[in-house]
PDB file of N, CA and C in Angstrom:
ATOM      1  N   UNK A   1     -50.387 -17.740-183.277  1.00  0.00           N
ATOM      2  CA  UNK A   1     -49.757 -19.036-183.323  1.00  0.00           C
ATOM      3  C   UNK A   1     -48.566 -19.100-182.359  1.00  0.00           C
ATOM      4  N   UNK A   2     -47.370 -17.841-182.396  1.00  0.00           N
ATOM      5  CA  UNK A   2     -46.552 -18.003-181.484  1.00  0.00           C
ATOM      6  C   UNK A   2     -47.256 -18.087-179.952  1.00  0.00           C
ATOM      7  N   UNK A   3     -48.393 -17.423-179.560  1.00  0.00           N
ATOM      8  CA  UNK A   3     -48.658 -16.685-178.173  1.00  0.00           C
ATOM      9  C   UNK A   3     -49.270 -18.814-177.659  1.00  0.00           C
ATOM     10  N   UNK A   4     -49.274 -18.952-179.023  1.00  0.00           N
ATOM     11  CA  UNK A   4     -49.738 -20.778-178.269  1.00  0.00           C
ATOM     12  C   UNK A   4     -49.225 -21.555-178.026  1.00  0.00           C
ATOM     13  N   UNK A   5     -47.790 -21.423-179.022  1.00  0.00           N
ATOM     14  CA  UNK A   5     -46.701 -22.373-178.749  1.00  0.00           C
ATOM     15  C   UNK A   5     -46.185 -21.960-177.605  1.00  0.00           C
ATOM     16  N   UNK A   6     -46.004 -20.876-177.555  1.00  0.00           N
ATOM     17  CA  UNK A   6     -45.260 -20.051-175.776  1.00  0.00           C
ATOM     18  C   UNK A   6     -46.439 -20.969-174.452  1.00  0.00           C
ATOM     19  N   UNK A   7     -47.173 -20.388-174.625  1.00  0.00           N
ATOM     20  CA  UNK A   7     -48.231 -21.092-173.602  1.00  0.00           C
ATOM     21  C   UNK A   7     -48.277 -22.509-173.166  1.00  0.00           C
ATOM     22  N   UNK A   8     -48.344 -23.301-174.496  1.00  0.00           N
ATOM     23  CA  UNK A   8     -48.063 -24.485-174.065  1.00  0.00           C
ATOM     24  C   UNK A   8     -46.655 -24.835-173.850  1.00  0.00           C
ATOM     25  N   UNK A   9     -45.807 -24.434-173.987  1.00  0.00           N
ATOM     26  CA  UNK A   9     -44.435 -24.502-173.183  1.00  0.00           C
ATOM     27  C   UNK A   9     -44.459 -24.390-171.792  1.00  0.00           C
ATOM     28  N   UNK A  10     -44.991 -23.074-171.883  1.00  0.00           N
ATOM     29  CA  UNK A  10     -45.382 -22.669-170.119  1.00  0.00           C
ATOM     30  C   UNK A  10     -45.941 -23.179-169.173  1.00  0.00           C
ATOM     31  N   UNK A  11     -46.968 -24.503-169.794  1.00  0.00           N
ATOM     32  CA  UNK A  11     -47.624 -25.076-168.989  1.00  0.00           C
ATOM     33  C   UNK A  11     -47.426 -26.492-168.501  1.00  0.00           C
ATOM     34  N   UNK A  12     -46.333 -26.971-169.154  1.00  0.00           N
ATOM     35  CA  UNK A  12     -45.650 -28.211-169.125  1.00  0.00           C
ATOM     36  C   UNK A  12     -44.606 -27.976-168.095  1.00  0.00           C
ATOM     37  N   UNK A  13     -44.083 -26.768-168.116  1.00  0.00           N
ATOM     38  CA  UNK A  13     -42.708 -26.333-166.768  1.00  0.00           C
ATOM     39  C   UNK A  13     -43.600 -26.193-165.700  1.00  0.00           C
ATOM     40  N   UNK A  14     -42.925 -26.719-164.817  1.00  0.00           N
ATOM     41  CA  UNK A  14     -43.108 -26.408-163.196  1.00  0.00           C
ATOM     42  C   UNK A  14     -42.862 -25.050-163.723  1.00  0.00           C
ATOM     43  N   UNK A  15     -43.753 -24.039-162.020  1.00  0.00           N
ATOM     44  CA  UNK A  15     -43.523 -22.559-161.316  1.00  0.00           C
ATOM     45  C   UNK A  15     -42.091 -22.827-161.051  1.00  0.00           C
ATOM     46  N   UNK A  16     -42.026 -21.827-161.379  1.00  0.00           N
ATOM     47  CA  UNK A  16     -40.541 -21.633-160.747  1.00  0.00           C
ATOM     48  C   UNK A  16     -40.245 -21.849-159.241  1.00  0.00           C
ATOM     49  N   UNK A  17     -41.209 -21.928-158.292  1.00  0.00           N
ATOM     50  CA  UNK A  17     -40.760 -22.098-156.704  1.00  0.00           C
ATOM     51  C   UNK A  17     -40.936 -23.403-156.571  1.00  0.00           C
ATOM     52  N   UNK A  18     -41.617 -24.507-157.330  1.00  0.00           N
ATOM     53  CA  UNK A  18     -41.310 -25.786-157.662  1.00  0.00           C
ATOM     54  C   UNK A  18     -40.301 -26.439-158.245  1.00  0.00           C
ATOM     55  N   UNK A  19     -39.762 -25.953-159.304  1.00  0.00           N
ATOM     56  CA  UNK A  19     -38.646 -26.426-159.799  1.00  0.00           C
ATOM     57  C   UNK A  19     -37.490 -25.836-158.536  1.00  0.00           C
ATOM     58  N   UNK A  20     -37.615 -25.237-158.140  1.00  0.00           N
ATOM     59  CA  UNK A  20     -36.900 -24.592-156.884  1.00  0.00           C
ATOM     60  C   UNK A  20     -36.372 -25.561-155.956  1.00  0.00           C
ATOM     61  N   UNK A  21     -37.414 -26.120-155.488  1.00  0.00           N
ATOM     62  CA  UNK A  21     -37.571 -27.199-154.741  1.00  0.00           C
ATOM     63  C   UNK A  21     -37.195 -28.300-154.998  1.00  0.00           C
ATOM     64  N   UNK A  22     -37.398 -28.963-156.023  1.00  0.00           N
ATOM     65  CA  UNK A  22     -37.541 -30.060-156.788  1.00  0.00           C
ATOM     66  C   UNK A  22     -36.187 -29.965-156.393  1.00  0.00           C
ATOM     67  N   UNK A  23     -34.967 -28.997-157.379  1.00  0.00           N
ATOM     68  CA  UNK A  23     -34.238 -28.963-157.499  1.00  0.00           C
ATOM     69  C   UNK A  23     -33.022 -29.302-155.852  1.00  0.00           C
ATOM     70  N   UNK A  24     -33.534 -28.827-155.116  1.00  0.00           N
ATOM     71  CA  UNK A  24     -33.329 -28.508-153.463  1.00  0.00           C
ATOM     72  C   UNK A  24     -33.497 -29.886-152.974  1.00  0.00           C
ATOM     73  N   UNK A  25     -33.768 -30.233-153.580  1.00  0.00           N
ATOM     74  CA  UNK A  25     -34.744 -31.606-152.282  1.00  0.00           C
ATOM     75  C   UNK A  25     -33.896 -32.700-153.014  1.00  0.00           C
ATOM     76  N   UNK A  26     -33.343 -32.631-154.252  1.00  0.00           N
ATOM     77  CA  UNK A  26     -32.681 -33.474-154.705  1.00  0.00           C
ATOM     78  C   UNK A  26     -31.211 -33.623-154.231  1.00  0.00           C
ATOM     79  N   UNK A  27     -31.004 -32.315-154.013  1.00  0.00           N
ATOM     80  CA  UNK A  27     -29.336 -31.878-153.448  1.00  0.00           C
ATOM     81  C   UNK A  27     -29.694 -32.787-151.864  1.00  0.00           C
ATOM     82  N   UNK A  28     -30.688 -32.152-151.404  1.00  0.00           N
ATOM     83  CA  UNK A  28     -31.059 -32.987-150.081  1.00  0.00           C
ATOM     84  C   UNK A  28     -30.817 -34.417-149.848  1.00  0.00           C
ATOM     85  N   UNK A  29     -31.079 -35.114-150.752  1.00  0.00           N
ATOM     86  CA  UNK A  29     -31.535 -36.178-150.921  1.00  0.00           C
ATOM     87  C   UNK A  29     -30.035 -36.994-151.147  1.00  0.00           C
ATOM     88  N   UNK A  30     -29.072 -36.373-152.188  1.00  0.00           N
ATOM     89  CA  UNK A  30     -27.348 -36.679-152.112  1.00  0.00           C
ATOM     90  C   UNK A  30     -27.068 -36.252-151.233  1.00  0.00           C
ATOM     91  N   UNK A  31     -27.097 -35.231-150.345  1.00  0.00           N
ATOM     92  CA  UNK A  31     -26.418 -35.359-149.209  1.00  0.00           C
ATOM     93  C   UNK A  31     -26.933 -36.390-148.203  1.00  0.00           C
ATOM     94  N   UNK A  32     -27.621 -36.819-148.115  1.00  0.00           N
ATOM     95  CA  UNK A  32     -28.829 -37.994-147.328  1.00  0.00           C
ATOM     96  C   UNK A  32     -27.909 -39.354-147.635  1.00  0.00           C
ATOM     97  N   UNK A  33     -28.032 -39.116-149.117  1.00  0.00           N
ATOM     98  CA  UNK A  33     -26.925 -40.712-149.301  1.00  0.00           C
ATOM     99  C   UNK A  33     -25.245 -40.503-148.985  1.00  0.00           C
ATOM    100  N   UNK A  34     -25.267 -39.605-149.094  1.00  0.00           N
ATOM    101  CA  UNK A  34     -23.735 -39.403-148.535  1.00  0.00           C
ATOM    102  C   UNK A  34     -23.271 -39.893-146.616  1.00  0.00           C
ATOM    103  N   UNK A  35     -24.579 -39.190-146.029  1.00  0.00           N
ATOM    104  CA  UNK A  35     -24.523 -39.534-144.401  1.00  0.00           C
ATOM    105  C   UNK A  35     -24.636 -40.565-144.376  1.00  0.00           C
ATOM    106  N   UNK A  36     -25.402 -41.866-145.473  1.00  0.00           N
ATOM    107  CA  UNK A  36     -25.582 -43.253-145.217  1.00  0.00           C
ATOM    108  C   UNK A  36     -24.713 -44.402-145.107  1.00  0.00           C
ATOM    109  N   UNK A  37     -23.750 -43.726-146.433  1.00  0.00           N
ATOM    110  CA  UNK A  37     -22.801 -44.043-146.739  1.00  0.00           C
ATOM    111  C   UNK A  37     -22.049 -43.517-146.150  1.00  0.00           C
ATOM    112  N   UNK A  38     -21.497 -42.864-145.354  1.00  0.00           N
ATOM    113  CA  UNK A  38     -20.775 -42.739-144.292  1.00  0.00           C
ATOM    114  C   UNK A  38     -20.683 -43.309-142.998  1.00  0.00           C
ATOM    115  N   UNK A  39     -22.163 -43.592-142.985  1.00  0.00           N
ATOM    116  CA  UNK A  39     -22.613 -44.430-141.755  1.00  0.00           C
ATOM    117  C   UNK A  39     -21.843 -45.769-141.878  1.00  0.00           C
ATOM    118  N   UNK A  40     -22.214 -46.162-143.193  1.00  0.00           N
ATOM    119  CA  UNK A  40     -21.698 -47.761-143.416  1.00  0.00           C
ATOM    120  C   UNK A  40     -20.463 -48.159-143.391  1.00  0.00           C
ATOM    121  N   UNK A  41     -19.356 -47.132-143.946  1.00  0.00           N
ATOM    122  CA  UNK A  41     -18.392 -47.248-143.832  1.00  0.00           C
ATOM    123  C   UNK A  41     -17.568 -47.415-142.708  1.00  0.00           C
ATOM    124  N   UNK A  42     -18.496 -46.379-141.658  1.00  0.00           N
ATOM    125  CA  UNK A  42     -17.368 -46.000-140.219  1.00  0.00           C
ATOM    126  C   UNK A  42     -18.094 -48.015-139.452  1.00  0.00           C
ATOM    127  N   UNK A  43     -19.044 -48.008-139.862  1.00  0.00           N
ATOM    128  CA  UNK A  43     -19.468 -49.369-139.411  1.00  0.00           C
ATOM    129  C   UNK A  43     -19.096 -50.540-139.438  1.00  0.00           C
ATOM    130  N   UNK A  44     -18.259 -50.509-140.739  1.00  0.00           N
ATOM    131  CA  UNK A  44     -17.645 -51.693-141.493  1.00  0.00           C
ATOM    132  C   UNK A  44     -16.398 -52.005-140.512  1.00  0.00           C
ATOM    133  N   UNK A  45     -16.283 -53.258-140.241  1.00  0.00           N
ATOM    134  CA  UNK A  45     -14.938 -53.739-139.451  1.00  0.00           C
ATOM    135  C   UNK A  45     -13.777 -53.982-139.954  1.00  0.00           C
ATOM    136  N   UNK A  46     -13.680 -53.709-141.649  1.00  0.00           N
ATOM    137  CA  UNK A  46     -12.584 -54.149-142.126  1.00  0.00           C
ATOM    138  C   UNK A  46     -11.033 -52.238-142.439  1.00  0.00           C
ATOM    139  N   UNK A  47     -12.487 -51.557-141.800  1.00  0.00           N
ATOM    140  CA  UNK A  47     -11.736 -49.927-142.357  1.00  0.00           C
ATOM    141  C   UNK A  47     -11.373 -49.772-141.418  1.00  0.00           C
ATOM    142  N   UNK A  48      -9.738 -48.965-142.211  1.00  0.00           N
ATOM    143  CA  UNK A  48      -8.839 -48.328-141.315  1.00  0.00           C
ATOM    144  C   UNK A  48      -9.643 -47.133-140.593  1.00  0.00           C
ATOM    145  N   UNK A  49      -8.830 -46.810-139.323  1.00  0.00           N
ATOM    146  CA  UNK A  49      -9.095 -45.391-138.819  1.00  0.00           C
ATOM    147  C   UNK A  49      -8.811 -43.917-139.791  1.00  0.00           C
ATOM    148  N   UNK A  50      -8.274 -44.285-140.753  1.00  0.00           N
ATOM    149  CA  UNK A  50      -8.161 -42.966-141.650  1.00  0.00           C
ATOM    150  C   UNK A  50      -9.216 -43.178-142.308  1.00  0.00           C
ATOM    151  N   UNK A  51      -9.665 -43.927-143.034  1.00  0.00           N
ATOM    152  CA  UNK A  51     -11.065 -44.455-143.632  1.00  0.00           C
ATOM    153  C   UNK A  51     -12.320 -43.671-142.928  1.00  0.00           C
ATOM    154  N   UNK A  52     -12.102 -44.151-141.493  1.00  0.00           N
ATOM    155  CA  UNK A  52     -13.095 -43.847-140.860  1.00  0.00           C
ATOM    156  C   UNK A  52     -13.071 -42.350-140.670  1.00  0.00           C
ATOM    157  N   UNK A  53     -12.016 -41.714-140.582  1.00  0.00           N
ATOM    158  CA  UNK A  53     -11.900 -40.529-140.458  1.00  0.00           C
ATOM    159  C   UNK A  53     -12.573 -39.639-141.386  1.00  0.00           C
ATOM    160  N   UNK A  54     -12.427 -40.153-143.065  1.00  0.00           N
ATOM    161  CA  UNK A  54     -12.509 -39.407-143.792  1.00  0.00           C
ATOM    162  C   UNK A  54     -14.176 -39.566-143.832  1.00  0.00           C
ATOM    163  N   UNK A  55     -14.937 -40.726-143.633  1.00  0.00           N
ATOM    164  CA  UNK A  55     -16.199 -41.250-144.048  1.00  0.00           C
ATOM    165  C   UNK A  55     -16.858 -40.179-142.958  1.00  0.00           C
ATOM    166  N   UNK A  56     -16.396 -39.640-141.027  1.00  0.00           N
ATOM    167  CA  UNK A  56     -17.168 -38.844-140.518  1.00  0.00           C
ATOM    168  C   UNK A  56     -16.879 -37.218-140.898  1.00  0.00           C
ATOM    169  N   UNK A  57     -15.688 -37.061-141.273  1.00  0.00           N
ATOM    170  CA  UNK A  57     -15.366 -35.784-142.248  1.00  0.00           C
ATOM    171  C   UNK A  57     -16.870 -35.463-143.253  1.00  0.00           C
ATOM    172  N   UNK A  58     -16.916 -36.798-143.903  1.00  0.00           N
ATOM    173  CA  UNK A  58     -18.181 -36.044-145.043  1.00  0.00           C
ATOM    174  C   UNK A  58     -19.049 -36.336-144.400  1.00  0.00           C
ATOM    175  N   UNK A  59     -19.314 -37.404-143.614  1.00  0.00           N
ATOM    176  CA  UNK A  59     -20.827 -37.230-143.203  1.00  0.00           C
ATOM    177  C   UNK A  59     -21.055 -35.871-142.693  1.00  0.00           C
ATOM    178  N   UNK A  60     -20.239 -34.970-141.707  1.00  0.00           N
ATOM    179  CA  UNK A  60     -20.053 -33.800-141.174  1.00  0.00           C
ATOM    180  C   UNK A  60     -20.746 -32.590-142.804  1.00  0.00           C
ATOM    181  N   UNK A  61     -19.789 -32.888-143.482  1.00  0.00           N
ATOM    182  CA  UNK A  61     -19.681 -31.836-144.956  1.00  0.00           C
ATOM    183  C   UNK A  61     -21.186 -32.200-145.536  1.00  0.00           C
ATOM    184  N   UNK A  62     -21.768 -33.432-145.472  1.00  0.00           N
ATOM    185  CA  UNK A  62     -23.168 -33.864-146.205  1.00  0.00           C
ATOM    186  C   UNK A  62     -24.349 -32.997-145.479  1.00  0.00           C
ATOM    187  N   UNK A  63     -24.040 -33.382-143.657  1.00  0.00           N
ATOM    188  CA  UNK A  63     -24.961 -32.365-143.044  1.00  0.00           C
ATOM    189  C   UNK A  63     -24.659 -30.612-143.090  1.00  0.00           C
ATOM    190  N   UNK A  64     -23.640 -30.777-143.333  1.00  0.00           N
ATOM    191  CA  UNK A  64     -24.045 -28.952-143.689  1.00  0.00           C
ATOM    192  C   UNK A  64     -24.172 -28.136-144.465  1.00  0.00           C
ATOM    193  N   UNK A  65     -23.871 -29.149-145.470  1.00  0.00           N
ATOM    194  CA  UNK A  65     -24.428 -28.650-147.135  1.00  0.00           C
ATOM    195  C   UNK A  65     -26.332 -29.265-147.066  1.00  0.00           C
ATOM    196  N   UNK A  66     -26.737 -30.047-146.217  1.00  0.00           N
ATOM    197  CA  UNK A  66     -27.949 -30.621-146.099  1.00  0.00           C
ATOM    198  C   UNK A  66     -28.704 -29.545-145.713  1.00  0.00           C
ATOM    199  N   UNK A  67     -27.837 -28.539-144.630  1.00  0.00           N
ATOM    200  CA  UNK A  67     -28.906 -27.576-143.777  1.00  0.00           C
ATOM    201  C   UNK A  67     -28.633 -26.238-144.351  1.00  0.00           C
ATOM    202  N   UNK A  68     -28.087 -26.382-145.008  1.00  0.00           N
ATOM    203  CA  UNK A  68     -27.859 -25.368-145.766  1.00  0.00           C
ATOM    204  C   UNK A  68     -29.140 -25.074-146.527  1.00  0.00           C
ATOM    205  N   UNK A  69     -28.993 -25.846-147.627  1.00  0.00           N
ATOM    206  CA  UNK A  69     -30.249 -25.987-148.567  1.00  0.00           C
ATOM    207  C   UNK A  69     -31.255 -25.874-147.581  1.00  0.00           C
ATOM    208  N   UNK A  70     -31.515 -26.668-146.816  1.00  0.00           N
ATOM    209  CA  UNK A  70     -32.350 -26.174-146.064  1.00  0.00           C
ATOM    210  C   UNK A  70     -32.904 -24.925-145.473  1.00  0.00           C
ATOM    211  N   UNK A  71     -32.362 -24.125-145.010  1.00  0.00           N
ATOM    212  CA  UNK A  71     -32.628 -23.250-144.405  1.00  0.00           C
ATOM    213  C   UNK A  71     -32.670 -21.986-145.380  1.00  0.00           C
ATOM    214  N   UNK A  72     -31.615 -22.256-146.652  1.00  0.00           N
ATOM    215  CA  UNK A  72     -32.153 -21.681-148.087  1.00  0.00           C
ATOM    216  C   UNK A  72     -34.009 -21.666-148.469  1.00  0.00           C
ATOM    217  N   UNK A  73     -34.027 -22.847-148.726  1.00  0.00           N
ATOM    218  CA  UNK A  73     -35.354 -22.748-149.340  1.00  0.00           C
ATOM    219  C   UNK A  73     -36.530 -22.639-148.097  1.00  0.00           C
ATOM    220  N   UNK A  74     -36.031 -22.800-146.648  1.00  0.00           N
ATOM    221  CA  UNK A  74     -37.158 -22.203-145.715  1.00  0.00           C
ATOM    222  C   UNK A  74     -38.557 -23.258-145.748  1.00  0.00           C
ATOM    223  N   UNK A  75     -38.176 -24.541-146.305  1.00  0.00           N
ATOM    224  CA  UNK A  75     -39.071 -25.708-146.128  1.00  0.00           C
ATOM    225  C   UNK A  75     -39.467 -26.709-145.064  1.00  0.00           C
ATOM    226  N   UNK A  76     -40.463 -26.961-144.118  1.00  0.00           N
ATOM    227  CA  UNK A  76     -40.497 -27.221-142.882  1.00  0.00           C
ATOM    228  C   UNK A  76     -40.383 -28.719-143.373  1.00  0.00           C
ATOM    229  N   UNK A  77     -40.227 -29.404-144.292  1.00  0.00           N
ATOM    230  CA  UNK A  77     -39.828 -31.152-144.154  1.00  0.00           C
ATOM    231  C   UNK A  77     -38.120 -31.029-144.494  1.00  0.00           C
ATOM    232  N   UNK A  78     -37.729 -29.944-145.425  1.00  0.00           N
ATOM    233  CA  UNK A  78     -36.296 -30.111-145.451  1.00  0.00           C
ATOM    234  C   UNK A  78     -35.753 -29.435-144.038  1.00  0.00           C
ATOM    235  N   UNK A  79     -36.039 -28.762-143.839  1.00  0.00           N
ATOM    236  CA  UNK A  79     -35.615 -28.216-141.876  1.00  0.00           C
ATOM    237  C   UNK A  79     -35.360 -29.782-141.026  1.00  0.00           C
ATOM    238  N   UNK A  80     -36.546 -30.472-141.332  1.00  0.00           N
ATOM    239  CA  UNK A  80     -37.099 -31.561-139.963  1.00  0.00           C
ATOM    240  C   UNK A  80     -35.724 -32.599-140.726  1.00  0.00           C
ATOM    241  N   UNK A  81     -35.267 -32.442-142.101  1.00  0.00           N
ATOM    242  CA  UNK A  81     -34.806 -33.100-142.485  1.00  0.00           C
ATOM    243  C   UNK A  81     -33.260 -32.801-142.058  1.00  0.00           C
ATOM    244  N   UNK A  82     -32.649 -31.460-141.874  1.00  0.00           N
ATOM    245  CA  UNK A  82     -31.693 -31.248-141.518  1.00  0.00           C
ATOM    246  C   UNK A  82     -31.716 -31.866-140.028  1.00  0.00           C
ATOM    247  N   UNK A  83     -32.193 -31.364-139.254  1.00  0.00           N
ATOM    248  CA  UNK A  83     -32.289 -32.280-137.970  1.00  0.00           C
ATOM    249  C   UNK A  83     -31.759 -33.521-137.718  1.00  0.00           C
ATOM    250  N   UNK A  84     -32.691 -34.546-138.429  1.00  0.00           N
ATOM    251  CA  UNK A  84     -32.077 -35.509-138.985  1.00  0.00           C
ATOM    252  C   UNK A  84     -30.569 -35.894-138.925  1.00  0.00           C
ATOM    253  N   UNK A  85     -30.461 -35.416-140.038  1.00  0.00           N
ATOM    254  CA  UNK A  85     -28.797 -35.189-140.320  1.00  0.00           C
ATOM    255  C   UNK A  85     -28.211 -34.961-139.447  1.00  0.00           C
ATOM    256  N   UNK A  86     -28.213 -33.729-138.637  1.00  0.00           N
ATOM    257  CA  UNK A  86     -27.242 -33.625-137.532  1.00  0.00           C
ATOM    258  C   UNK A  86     -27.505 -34.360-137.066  1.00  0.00           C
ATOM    259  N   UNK A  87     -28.365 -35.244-136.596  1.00  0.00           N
ATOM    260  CA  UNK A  87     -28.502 -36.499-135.335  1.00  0.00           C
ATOM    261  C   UNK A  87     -27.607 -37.363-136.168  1.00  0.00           C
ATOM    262  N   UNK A  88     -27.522 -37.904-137.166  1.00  0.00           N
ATOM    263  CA  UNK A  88     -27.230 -39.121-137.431  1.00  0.00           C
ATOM    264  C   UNK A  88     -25.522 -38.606-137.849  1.00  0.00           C
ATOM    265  N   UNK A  89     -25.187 -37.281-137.765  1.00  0.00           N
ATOM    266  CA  UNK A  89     -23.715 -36.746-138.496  1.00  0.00           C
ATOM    267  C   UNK A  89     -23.110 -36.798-137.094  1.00  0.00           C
ATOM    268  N   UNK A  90     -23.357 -36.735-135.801  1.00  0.00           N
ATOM    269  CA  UNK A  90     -23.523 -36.320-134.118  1.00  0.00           C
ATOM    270  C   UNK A  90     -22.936 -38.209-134.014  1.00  0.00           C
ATOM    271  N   UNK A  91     -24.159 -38.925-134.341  1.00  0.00           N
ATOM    272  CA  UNK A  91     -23.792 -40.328-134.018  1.00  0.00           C
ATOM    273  C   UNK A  91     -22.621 -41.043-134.749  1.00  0.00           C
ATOM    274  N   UNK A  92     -22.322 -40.762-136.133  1.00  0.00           N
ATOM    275  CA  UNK A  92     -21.452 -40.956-136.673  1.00  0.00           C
ATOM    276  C   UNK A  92     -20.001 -40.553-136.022  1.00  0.00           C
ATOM    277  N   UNK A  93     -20.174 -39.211-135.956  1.00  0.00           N
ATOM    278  CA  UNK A  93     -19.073 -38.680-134.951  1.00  0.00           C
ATOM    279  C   UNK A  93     -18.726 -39.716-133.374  1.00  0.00           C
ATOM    280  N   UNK A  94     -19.699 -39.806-132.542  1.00  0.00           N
ATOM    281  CA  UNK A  94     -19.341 -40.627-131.523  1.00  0.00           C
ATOM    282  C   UNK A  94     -18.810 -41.543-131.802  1.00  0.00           C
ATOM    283  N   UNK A  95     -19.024 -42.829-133.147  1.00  0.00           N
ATOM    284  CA  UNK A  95     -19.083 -43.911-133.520  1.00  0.00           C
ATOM    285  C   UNK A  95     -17.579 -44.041-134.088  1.00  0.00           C
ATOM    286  N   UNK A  96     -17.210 -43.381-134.791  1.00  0.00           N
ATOM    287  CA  UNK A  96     -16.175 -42.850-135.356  1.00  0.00           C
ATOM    288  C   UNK A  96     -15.146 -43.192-134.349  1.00  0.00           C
ATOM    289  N   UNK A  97     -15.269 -42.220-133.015  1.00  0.00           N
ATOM    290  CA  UNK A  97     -14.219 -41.956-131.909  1.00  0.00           C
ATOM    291  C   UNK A  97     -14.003 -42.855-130.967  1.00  0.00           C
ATOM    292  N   UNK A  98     -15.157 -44.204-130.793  1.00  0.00           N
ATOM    293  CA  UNK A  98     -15.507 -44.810-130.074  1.00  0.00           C
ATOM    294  C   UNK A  98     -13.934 -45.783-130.537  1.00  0.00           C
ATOM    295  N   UNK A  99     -14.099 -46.074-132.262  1.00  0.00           N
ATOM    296  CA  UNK A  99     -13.467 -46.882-133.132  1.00  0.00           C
ATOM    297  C   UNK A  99     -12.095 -46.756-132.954  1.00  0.00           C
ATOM    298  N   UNK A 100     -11.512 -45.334-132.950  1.00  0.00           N
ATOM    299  CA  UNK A 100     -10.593 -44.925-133.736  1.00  0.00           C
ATOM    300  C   UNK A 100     -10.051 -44.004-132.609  1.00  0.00           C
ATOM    301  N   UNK A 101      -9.954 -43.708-131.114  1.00  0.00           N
ATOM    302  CA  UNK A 101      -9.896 -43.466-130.301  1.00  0.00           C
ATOM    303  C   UNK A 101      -9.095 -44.215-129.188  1.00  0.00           C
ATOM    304  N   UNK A 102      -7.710 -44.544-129.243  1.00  0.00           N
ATOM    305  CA  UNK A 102      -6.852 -45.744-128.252  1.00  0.00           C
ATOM    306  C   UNK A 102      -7.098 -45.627-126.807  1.00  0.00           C
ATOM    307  N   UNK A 103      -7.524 -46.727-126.293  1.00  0.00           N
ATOM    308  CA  UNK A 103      -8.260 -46.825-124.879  1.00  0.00           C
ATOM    309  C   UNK A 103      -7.016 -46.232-124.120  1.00  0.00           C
ATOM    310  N   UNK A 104      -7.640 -45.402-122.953  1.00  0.00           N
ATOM    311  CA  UNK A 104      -6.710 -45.090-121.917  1.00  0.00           C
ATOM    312  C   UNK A 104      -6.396 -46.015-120.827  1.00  0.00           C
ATOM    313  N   UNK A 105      -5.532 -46.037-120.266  1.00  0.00           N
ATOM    314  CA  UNK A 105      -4.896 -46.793-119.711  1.00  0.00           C
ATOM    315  C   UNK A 105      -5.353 -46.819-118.167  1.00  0.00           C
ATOM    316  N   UNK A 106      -6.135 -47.286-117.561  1.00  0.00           N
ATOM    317  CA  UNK A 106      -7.105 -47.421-115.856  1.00  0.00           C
ATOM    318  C   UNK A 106      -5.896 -47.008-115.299  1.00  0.00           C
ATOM    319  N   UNK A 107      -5.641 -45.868-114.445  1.00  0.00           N
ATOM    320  CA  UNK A 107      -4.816 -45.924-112.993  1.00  0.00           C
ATOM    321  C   UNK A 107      -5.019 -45.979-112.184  1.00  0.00           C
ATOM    322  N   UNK A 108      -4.433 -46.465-110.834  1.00  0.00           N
ATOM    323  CA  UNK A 108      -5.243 -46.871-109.920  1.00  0.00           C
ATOM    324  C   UNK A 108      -4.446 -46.192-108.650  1.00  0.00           C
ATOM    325  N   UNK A 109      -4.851 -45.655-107.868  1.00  0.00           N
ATOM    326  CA  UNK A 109      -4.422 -44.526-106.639  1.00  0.00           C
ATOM    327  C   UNK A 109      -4.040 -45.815-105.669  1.00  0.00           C
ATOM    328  N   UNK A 110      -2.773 -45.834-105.190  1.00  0.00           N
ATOM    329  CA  UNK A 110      -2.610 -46.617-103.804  1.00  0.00           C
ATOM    330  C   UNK A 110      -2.770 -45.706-103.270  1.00  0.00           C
ATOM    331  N   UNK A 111      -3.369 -46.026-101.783  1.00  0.00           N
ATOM    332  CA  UNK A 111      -3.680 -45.332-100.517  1.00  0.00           C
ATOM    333  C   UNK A 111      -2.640 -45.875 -99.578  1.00  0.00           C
ATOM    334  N   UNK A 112      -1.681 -45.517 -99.353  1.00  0.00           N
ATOM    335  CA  UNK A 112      -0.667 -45.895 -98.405  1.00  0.00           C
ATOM    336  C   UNK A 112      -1.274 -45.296 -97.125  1.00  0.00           C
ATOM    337  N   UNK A 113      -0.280 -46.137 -95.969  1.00  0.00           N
ATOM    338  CA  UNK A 113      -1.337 -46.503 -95.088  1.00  0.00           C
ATOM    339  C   UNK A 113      -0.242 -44.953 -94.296  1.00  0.00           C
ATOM    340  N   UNK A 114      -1.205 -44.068 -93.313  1.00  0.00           N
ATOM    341  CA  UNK A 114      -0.391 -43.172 -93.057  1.00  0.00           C
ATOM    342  C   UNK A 114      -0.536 -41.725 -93.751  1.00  0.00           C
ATOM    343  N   UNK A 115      -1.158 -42.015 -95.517  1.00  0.00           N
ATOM    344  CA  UNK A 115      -1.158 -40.726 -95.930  1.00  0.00           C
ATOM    345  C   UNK A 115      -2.491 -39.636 -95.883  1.00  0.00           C
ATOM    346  N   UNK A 116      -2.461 -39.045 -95.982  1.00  0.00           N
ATOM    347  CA  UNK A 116      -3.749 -37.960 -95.740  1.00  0.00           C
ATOM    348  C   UNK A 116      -4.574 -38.164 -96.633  1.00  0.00           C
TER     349      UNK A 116
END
């Protein structure tokens, strides 16, 4: 009677390298909404540059806790998925600096007439 109740316990749980995953792909998946939401924020026209600062800070922290897991569990869609991430943690970053970055000032070389 026990060896049946055990069994059918056993067969209702995921393998353990599934729940593995499961588990992995979910962490994946918050860090995924974290880069999105970071995205949106640095996007938004009403946020300060510290705002923006902090929103490409985590997108940065989302992708490398993203590839992390990744490269933990050795899964070729969470890999393709880290990728991802860095592309869009890379664009965030530009986007960020583009924002929050004070234009330099054009100088312009006179050529006086006479000089070398």
């Amino acid at each position: 009677m026990l060896s049946l109740l055990l069994l059918e316990a056993c067969a209702g749980a995921p393998p353990p390298r599934q729940a593995r995953l499961d588990a992995a792909f979910a962490r994946i998946q918050v860090a995924e909404a974290r880069i999105e939401h970071a995205r949106a924020d640095v996007a938004r026209d009403d946020e300060s540059c510290p705002r923006v600062g902090a929103a490409e800070r985590d997108a940065r922290a989302a992708q490398r806790e993203l590839c992390s897991v990744a490269r933990e569990i050795a899964d070729a869609d969470a890999l393709v998925r880290c990728e991802h991430a860095a592309r869009s943690s890379a664009s965030i970053a530009r986007q960020a600096q583009r924002r929050c970055t004070p234009a330099q000032p054009q100088t312009t070389a006179r050529v006086q007439a006479g000089s070398p």
